[in-house]
Structures are given as C-alpha cells and as structure tokens.
Protein backbone atom coordinates (compact mmCIF):
# COMPACT_ATOMS: atom_id res chain seq x y z
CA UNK A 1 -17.68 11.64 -11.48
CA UNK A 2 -19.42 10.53 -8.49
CA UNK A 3 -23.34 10.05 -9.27
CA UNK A 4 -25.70 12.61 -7.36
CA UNK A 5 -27.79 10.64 -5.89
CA UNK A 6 -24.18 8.89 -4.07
CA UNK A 7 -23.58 12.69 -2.78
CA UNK A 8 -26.88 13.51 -1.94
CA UNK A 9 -26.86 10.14 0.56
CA UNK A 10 -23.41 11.47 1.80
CA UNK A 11 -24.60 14.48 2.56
CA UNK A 12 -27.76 13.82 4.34
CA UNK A 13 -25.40 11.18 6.25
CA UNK A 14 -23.41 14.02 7.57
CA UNK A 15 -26.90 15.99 8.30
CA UNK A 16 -26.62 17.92 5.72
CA UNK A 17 -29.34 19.33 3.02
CA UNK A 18 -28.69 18.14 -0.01
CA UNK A 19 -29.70 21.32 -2.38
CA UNK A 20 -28.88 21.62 -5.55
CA UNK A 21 -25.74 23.68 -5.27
CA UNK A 22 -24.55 21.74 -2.52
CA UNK A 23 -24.51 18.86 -5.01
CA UNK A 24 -22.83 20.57 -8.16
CA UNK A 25 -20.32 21.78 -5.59
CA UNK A 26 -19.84 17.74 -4.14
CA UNK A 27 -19.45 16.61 -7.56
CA UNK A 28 -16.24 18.35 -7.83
CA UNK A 29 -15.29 17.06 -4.64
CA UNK A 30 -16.30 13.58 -3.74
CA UNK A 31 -14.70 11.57 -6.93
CA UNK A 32 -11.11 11.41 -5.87
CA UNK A 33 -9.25 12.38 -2.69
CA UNK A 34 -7.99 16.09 -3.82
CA UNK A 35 -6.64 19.46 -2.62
CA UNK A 36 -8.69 22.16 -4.03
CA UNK A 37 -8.93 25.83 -3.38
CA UNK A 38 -12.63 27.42 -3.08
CA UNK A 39 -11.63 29.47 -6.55
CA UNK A 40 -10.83 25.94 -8.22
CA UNK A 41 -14.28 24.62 -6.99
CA UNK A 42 -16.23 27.90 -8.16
CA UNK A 43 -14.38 27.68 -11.95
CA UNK A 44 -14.80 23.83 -11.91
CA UNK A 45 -18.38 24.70 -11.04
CA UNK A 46 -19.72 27.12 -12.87
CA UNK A 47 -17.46 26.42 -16.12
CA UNK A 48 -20.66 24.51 -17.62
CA UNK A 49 -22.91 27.59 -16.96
CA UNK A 50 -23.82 26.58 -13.65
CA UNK A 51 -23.90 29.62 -12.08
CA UNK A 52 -23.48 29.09 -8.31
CA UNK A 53 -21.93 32.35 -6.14
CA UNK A 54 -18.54 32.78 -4.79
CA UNK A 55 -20.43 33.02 -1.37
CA UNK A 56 -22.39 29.86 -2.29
CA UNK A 57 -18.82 28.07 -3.07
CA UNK A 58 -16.85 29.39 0.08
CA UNK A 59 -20.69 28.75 2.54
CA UNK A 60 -20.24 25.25 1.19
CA UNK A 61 -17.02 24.39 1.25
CA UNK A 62 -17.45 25.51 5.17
CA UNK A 63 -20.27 23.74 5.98
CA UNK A 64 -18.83 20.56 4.48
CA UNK A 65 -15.61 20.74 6.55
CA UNK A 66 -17.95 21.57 9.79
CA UNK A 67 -19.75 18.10 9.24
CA UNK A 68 -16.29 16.37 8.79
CA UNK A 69 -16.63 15.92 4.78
CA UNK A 70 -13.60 18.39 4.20
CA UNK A 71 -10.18 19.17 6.08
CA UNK A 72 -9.38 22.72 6.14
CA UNK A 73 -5.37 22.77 5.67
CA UNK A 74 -4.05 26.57 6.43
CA UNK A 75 -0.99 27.03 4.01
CA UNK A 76 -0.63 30.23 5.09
CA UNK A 77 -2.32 33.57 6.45
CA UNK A 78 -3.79 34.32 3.04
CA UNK A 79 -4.26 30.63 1.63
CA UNK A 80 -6.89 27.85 2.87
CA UNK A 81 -6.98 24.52 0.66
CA UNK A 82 -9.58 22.14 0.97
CA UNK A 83 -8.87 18.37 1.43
CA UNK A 84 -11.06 15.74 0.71
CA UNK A 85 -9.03 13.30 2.10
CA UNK A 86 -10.33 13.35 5.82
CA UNK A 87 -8.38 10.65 7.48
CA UNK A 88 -5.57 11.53 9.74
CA UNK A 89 -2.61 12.34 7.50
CA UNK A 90 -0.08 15.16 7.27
CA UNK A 91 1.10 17.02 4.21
CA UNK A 92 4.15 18.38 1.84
CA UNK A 93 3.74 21.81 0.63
CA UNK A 94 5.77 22.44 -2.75
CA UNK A 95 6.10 25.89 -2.45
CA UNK A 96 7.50 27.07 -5.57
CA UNK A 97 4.62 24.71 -7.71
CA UNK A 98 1.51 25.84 -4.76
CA UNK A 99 0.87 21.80 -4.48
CA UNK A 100 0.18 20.14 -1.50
CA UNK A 101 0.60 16.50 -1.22
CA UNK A 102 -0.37 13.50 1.42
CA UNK A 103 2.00 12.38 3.93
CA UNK A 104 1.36 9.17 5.67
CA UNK A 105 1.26 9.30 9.52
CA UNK A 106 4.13 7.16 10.00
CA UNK A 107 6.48 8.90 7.72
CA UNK A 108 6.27 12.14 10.41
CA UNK A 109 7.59 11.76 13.86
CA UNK A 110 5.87 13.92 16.41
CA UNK A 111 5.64 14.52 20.00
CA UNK A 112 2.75 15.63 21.83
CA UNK A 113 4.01 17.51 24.95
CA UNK A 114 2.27 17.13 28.21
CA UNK A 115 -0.53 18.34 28.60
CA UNK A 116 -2.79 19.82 31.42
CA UNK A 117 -4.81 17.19 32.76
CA UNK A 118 -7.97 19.05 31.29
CA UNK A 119 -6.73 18.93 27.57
CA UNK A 120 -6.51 15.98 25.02
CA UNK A 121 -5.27 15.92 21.31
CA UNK A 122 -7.72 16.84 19.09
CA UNK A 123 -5.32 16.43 16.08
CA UNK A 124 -1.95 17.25 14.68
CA UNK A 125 -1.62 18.68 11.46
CA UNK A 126 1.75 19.01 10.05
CA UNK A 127 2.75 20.84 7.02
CA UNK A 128 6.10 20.64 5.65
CA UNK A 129 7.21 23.12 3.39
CA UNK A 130 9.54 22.51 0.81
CA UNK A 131 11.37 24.17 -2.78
CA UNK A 132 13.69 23.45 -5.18
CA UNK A 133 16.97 23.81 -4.37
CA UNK A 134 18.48 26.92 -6.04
C-alpha cells in the first residue's frame, strides 16, 4: 500500500486538499494501476470501519479524475469504472466476466477524421468489447 504521506504529496501536486478521506480513498487507488468501480472503492474503504459516505466515495473519485489522477472509462449508460492508469491507452471489455483490461496504443489502429480547422484531438478512447464464444 502506498504510504500517506506519498498520496498526500500527490494530491497537493494535482492541487488538491489532502483530507483525510481523500487519503483513505487514494490508498485504494494509488498502489497499482487498477480498474475499480466507486462501489469497490467504498467496500475497500470502509471494510476496516472507516466509515467514509457513498457521496464522499463518488465526490472523490470525481474530483480526482478532474485533476487528471483518474480516467473515467464509460462501459456503458449505467456503468463508469475508474482507471488509475492515466496514460494514453485503450481498453478490452470482457463482457461476460465485467473486466476491463489495458490495451497498448499501438495494438489499436485508428483514424482521426478531418476536422474543422477550430477543433483538435483531445483524446481517443477505445473500448472493445468482447465474450466468450458460445
């Protein structure tokens, strides 16, 4: 587990507060690249007693992907995973299993169409969705 006072410097590098819920909730985060859903991060969280709120966990989680500590990757209308893995990279969705996976940049061919002479990529996220075969 990452130390605190390693996530409290991260966070006040990305302008951030660090309170004390902010660093319970980067403990879970910062001491591996992961995928995590804001209900794995409130169980991992409050599993020792620590009693932080569901709208402490998902105010968090938001915050941190704001100041560029967290991707947010949309799986779907009704499922947002969190990413601690914030350099460009796309990702394999295993569908039946509800895991999402890394997927190097150069392993994904894509092309940008033209665009107006007012716009520029901001990113490209790709998801690839995948099951076992029946």
């Amino acid at each position: 587990m990452t130390a605190t006072s390693d996530i409290a410097q991260k966070l006040e590098h990305h302008g951030i507060k660090p309170t004390r819920q902010r660093l319970l909730i980067g403990a879970c985060l910062f001491d591996r690249d992961q995928h995590v859903t804001a209900e794995e991060v409130m169980y991992r969280v409050n599993r020792d007693k620590k009693l932080v709120s569901k709208a402490t966990v998902y105010n968090t989680l938001g915050l941190f992907a704001r100041h560029g500590l967290l991707k947010e990757v949309v799986i779907d209308t009704s499922s947002l995973v969190y990413d601690t893995n914030v350099s460009a990279h796309h990702h394999l969705y295993h569908m039946d299993r509800g895991v999402l996976e890394d997927v190097d940049l150069d392993k994904v061919v894509t092309q940008i169409p033209d665009l107006q002479s007012d716009l520029e990529v901001d990113g490209v996220d790709v998801i690839i969705r995948v099951r076992k075969k029946s």
